[in-house]
N, C-alpha and C. Protein backbone atom coordinates (compact mmCIF):
# COMPACT_ATOMS: atom_id res chain seq x y z
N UNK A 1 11.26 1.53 -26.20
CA UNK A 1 11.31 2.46 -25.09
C UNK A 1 11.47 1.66 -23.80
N UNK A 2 12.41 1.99 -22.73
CA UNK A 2 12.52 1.57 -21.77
C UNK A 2 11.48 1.53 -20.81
N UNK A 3 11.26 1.39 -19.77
CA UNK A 3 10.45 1.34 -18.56
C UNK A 3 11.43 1.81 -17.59
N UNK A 4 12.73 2.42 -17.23
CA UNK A 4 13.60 2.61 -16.61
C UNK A 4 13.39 4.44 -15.83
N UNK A 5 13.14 4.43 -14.97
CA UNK A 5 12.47 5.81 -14.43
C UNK A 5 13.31 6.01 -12.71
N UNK A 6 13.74 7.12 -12.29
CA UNK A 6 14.29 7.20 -10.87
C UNK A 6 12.77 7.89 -10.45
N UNK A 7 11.73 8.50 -10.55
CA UNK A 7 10.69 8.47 -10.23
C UNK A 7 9.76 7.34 -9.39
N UNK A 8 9.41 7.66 -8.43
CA UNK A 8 8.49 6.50 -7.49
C UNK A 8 7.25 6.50 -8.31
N UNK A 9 6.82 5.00 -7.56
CA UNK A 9 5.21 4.68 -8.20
C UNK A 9 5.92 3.86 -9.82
N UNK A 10 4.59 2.71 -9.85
CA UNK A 10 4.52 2.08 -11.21
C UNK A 10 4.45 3.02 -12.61
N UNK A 11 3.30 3.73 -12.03
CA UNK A 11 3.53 4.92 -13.15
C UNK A 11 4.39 5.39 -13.95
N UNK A 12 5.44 5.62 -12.92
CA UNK A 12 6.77 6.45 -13.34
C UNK A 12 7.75 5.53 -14.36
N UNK A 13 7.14 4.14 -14.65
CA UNK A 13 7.77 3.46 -15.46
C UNK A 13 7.26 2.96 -16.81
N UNK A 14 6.74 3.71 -16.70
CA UNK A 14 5.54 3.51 -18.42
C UNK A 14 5.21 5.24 -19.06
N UNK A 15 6.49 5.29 -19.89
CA UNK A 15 5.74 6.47 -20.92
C UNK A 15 4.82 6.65 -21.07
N UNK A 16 3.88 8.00 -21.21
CA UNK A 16 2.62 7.95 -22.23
C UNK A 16 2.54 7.23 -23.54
N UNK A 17 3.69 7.34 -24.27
CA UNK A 17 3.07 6.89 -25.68
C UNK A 17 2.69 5.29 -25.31
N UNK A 18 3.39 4.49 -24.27
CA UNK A 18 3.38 2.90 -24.12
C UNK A 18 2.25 2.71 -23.29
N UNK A 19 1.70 3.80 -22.78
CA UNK A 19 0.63 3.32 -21.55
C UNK A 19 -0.35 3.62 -22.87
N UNK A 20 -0.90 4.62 -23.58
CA UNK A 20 -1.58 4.99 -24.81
C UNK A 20 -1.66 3.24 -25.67
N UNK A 21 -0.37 2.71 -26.35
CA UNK A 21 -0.53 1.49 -27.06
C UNK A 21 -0.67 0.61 -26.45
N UNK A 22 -1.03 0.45 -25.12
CA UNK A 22 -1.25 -0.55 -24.20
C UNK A 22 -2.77 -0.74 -23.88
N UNK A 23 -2.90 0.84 -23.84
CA UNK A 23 -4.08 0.69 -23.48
C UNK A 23 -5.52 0.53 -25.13
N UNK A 24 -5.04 1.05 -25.50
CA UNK A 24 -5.51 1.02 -27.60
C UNK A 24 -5.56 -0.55 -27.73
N UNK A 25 -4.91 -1.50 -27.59
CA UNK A 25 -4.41 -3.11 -27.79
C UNK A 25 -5.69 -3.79 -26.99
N UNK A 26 -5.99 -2.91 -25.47
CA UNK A 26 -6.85 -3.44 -25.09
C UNK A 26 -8.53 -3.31 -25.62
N UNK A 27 -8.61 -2.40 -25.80
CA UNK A 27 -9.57 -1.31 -26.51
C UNK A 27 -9.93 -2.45 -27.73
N UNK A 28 -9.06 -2.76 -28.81
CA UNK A 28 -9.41 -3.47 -29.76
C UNK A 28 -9.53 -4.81 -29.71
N UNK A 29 -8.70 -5.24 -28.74
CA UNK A 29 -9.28 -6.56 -28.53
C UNK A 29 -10.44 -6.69 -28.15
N UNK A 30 -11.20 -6.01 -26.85
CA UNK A 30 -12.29 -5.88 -26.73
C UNK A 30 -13.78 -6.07 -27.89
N UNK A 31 -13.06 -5.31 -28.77
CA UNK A 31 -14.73 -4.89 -29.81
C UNK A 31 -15.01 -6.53 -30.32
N UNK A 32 -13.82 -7.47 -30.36
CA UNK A 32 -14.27 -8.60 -31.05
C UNK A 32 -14.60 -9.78 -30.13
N UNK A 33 -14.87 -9.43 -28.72
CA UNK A 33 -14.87 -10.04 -28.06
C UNK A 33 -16.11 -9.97 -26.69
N UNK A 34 -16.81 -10.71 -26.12
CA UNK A 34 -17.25 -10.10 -24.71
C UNK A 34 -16.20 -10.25 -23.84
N UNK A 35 -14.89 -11.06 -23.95
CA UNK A 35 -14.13 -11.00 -22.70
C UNK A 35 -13.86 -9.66 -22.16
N UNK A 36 -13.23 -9.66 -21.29
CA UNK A 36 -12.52 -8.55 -20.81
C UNK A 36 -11.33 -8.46 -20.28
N UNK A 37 -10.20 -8.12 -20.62
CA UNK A 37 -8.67 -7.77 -20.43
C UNK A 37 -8.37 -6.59 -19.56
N UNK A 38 -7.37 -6.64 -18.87
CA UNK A 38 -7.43 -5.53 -17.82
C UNK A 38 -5.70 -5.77 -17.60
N UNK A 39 -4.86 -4.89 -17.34
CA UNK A 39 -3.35 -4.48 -17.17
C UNK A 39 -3.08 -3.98 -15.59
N UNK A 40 -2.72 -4.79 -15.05
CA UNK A 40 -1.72 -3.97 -13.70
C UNK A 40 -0.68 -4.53 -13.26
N UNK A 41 -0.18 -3.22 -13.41
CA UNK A 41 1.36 -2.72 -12.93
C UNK A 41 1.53 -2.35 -11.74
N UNK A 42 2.79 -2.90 -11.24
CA UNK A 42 3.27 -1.92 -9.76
C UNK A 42 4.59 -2.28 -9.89
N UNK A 43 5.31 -1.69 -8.88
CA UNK A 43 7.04 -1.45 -8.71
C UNK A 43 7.16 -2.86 -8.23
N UNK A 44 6.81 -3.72 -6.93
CA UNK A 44 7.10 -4.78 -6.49
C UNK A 44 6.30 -5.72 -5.93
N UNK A 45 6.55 -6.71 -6.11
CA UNK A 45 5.42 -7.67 -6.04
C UNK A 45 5.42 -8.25 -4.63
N UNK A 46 4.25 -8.55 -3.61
CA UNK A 46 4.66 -8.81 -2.53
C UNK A 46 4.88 -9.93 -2.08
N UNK A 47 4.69 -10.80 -2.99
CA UNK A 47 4.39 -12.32 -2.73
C UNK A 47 5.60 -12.75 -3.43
N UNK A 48 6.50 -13.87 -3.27
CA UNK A 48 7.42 -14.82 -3.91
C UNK A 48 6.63 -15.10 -5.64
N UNK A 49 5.44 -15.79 -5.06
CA UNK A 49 5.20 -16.02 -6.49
C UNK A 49 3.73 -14.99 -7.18
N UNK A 50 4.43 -14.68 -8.54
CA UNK A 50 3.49 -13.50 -9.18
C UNK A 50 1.71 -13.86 -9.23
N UNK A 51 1.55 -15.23 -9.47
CA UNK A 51 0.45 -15.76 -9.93
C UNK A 51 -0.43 -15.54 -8.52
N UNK A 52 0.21 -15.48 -7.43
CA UNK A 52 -0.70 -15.56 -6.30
C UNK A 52 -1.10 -14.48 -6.02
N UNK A 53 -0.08 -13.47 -6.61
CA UNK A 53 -0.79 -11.62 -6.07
C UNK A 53 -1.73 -11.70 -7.55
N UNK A 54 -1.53 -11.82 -8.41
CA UNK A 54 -2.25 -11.80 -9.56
C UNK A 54 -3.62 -12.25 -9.25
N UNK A 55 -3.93 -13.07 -8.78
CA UNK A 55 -4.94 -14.04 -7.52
C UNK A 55 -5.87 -13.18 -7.29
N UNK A 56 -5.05 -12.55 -6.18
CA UNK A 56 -5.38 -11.42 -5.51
C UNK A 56 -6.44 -10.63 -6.00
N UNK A 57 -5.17 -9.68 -7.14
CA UNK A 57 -5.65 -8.68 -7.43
C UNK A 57 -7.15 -8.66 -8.32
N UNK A 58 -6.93 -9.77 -8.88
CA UNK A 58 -8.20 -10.22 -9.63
C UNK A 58 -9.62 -10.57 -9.10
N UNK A 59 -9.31 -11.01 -7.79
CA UNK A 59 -10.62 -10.94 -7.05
C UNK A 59 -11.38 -9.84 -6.38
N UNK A 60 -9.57 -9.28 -6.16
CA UNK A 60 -9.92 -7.64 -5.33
C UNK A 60 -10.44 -6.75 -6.50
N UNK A 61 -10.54 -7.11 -7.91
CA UNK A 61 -10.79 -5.87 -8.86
C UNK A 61 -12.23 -6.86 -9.58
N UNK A 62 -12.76 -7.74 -8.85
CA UNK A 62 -13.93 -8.49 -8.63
C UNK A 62 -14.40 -8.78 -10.43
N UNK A 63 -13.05 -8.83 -10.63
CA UNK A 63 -12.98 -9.63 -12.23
C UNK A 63 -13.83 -10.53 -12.43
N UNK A 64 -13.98 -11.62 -11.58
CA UNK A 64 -15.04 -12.71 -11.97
C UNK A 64 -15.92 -13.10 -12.03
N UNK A 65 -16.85 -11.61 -11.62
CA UNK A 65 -18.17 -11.47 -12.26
C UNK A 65 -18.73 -10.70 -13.42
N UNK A 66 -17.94 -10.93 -14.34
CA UNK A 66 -18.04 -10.78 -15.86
C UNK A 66 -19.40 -12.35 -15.87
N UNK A 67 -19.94 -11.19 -16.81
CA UNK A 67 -21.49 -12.46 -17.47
C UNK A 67 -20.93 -13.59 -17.80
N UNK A 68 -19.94 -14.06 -18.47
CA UNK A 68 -19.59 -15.37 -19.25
C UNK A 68 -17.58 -15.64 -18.59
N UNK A 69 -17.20 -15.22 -17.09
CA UNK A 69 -16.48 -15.48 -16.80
C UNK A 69 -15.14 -15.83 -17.53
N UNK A 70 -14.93 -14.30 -18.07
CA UNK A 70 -13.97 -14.86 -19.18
C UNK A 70 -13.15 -13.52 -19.35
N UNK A 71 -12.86 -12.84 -18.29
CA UNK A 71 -11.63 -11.89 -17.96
C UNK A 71 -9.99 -12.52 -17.63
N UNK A 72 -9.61 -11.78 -18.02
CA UNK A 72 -8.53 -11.75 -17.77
C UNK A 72 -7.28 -10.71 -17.43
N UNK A 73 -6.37 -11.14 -16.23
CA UNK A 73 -5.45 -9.92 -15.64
C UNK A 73 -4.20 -10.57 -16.30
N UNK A 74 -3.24 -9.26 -16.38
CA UNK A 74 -1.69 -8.98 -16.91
C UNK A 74 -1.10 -8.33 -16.12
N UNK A 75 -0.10 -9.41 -15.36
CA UNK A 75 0.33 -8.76 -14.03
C UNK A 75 1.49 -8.35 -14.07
N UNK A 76 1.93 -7.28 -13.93
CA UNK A 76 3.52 -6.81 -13.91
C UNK A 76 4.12 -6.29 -13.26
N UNK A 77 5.11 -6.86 -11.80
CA UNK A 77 6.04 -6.18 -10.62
C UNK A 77 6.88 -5.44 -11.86
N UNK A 78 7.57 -4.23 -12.23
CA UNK A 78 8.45 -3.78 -12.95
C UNK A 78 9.56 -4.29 -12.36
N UNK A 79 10.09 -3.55 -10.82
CA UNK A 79 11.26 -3.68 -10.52
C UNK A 79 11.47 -4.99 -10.36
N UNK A 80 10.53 -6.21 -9.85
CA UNK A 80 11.17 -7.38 -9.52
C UNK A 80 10.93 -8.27 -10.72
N UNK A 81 10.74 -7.19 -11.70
CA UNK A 81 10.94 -8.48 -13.22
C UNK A 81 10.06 -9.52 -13.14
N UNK A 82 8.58 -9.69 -12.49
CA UNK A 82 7.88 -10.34 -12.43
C UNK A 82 6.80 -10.26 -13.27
N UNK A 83 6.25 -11.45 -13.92
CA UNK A 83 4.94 -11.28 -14.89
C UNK A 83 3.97 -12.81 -14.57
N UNK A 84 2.58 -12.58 -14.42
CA UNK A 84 1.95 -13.13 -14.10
C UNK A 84 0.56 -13.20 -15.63
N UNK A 85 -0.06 -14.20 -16.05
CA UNK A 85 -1.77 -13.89 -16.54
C UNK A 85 -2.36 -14.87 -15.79
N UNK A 86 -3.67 -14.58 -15.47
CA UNK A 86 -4.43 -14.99 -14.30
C UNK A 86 -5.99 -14.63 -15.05
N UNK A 87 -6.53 -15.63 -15.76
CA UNK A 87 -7.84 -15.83 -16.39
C UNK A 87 -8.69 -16.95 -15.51
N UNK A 88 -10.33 -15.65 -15.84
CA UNK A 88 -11.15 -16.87 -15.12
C UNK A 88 -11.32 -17.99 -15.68
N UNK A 89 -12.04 -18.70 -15.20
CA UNK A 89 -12.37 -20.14 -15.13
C UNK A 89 -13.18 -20.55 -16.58
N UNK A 90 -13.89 -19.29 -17.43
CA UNK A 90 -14.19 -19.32 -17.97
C UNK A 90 -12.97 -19.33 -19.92
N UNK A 91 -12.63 -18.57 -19.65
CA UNK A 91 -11.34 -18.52 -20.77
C UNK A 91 -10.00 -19.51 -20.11
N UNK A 92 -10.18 -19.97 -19.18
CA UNK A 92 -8.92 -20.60 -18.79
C UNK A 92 -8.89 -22.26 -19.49
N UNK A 93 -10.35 -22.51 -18.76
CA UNK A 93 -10.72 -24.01 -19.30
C UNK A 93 -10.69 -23.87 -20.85
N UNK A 94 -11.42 -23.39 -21.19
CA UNK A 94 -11.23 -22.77 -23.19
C UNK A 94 -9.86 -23.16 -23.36
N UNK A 95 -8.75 -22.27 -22.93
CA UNK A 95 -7.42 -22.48 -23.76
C UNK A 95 -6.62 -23.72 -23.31
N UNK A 96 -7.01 -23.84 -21.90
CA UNK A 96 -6.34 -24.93 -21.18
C UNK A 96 -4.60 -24.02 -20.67
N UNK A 97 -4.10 -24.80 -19.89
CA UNK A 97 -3.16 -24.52 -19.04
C UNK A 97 -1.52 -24.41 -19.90
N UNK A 98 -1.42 -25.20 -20.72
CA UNK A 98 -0.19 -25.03 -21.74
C UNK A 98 -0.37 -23.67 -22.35
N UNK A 99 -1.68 -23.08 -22.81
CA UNK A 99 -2.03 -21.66 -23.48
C UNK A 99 -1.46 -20.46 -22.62
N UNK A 100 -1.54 -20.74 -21.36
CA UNK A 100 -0.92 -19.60 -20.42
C UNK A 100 0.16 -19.89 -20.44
N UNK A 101 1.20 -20.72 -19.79
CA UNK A 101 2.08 -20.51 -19.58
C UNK A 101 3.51 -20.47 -21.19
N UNK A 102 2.42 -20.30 -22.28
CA UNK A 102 3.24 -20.47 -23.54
C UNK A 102 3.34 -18.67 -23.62
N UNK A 103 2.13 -17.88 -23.45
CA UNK A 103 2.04 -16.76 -23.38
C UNK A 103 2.83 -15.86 -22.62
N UNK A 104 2.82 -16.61 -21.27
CA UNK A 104 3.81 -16.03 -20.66
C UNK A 104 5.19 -16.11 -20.59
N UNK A 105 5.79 -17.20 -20.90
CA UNK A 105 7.55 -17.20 -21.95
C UNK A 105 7.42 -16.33 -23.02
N UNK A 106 6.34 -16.24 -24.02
CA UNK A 106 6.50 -15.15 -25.02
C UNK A 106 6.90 -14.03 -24.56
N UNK A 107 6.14 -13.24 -23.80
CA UNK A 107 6.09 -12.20 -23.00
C UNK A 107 7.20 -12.00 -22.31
N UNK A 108 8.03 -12.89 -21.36
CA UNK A 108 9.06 -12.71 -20.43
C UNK A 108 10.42 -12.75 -21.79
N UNK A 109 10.46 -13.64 -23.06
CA UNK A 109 10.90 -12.58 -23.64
C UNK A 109 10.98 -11.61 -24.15
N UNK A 110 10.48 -10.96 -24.29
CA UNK A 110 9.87 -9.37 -24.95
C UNK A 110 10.64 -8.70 -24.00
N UNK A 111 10.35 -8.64 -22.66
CA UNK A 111 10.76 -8.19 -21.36
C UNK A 111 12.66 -8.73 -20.93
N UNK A 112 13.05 -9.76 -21.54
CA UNK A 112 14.46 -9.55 -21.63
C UNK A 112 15.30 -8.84 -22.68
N UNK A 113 14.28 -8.33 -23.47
CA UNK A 113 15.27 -7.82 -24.52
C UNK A 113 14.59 -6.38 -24.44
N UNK A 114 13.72 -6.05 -22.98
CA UNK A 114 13.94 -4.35 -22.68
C UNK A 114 12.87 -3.93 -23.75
N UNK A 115 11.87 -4.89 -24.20
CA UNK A 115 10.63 -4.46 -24.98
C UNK A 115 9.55 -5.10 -24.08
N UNK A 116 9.20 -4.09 -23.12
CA UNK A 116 8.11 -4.46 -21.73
C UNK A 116 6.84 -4.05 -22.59
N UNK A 117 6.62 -2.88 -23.09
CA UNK A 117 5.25 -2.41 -23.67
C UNK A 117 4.99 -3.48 -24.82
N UNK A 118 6.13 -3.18 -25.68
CA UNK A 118 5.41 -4.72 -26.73
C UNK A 118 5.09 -5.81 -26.34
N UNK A 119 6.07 -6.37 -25.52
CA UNK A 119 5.45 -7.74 -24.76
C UNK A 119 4.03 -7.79 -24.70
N UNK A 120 3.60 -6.44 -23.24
CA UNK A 120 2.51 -6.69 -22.93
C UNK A 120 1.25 -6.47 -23.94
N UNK A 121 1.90 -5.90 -25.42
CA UNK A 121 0.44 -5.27 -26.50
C UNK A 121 0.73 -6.33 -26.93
N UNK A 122 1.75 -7.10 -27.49
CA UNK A 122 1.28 -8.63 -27.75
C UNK A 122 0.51 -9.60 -27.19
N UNK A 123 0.94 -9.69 -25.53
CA UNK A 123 -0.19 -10.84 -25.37
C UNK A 123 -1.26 -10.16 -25.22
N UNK A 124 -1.87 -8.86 -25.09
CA UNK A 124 -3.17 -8.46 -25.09
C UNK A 124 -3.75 -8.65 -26.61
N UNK A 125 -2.94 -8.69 -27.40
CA UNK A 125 -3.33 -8.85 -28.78
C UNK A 125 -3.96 -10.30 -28.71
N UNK A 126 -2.55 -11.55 -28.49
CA UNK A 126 -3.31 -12.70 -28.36
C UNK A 126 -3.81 -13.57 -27.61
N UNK A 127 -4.07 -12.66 -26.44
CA UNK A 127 -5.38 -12.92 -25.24
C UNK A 127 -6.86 -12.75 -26.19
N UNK A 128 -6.82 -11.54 -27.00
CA UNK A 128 -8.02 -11.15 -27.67
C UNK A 128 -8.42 -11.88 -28.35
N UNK A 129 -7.45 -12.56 -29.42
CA UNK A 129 -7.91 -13.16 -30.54
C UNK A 129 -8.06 -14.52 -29.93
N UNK A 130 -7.88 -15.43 -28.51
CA UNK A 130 -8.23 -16.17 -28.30
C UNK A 130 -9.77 -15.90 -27.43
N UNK A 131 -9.88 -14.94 -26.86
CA UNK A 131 -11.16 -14.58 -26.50
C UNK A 131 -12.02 -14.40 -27.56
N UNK A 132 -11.73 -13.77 -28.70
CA UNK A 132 -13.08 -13.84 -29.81
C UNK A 132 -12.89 -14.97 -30.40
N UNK A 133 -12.28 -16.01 -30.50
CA UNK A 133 -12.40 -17.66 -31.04
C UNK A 133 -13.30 -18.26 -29.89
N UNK A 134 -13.63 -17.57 -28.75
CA UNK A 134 -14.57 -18.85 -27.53
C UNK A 134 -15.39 -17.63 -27.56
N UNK A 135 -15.46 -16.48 -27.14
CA UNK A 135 -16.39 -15.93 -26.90
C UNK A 135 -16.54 -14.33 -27.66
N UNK A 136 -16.92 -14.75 -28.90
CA UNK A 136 -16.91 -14.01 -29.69
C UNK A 136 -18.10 -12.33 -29.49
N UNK A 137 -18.18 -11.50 -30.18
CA UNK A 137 -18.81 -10.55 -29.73
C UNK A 137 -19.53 -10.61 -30.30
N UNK A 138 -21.01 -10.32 -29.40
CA UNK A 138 -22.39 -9.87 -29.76
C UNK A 138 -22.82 -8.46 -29.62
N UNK A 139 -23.08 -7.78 -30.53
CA UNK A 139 -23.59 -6.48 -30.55
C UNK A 139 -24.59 -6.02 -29.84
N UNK A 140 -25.65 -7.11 -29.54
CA UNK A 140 -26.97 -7.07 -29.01
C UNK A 140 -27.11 -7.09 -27.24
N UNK A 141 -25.82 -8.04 -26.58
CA UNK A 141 -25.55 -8.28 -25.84
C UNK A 141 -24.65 -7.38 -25.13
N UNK A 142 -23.74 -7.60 -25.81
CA UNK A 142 -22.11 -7.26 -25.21
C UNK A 142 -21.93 -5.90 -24.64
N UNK A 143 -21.49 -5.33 -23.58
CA UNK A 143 -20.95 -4.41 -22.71
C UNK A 143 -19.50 -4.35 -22.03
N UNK A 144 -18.94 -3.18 -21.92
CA UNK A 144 -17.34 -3.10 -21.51
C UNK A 144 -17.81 -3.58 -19.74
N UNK A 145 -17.92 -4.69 -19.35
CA UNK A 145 -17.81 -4.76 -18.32
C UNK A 145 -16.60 -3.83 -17.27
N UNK A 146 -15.81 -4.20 -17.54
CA UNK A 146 -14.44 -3.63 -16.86
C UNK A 146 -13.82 -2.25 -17.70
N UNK A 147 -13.28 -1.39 -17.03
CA UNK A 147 -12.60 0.00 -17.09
C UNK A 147 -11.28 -0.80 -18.33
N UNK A 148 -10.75 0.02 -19.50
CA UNK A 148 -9.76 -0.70 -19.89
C UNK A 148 -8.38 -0.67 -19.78
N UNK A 149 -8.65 1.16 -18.65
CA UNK A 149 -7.51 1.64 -18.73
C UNK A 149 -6.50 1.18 -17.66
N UNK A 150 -5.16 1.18 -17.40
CA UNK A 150 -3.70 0.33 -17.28
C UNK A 150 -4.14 0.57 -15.51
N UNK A 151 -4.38 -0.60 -14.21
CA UNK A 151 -4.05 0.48 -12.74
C UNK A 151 -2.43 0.31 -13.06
N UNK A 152 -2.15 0.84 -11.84
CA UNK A 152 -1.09 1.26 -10.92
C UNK A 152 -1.00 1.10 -9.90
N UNK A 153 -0.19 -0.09 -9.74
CA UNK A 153 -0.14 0.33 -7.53
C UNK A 153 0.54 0.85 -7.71
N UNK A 154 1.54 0.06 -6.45
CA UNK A 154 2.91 1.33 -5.92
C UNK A 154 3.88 0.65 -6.15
């Protein structure tokens, strides 16, 4: 399914059924995990480079006070074809710096061949399964820190 919409707003570029398996991908990664994964979308990115609004947005959505610092954002300008992941300090040091940016070539192809929703349920898939290899889930403990469902800017 495309992401291709004459409709304004990020919204207008994500079907239900893809915002639904986007948001389900996150949902299950979750249960095996305390990290926390979180998705935002908007039409255009304001910054040259994605990683710095990703920055941003991650501080502004006060991501990094998760108990064991180990959230992570999935950043996506639609129209300017931009993709960013931006993990705290906690899952970042864990995978180390080759782990992101391998994730994110996966992903930016998915996104040239016009499969944007799979892209992004893949790396939420293996964002997860590297979050429950470091910080696996405790039943006794563990809480949805963060909302799981997709924002939206503009």
């Amino acid at each position: 399914m495309s992401w291709l919409s004459w409709r304004k707003g990020a919204a207008a570029y994500l079907p239900a059924e893809d915002e639904e398996r986007i948001v389900t991908a996150i949902r299950e990664a979750e249960k095996r995990t305390s990290g926390e994964i979180r998705v935002y979308a908007e039409s255009r990115c304001q910054y040259v480079n994605a990683i710095d609004r990703a920055a941003e947005l991650f501080f502004g959505l006060q991501m990094e006070r998760t108990q064991y610092r180990n959230a992570v954002l999935v950043y996506v300008a639609i129209l300017d074809r931009q993709f960013a992941l931006f993990a705290d300090q906690g899952i970042y040091q864990e995978m180390g710096k080759e782990y992101w940016e391998r994730e994110v070539l996966l992903t930016l192809e998915s996104f040239k061949k016009q499969e944007f929703a799979d892209g992004i349920v893949t790396v939420v898939q293996d964002i997860g399964e590297a979050l429950a290899n470091h910080f696996p889930y405790n039943e006794h403990t563990d809480k949805n820190e963060l909302p799981d469902n997709i924002i939206f800017g503009k």
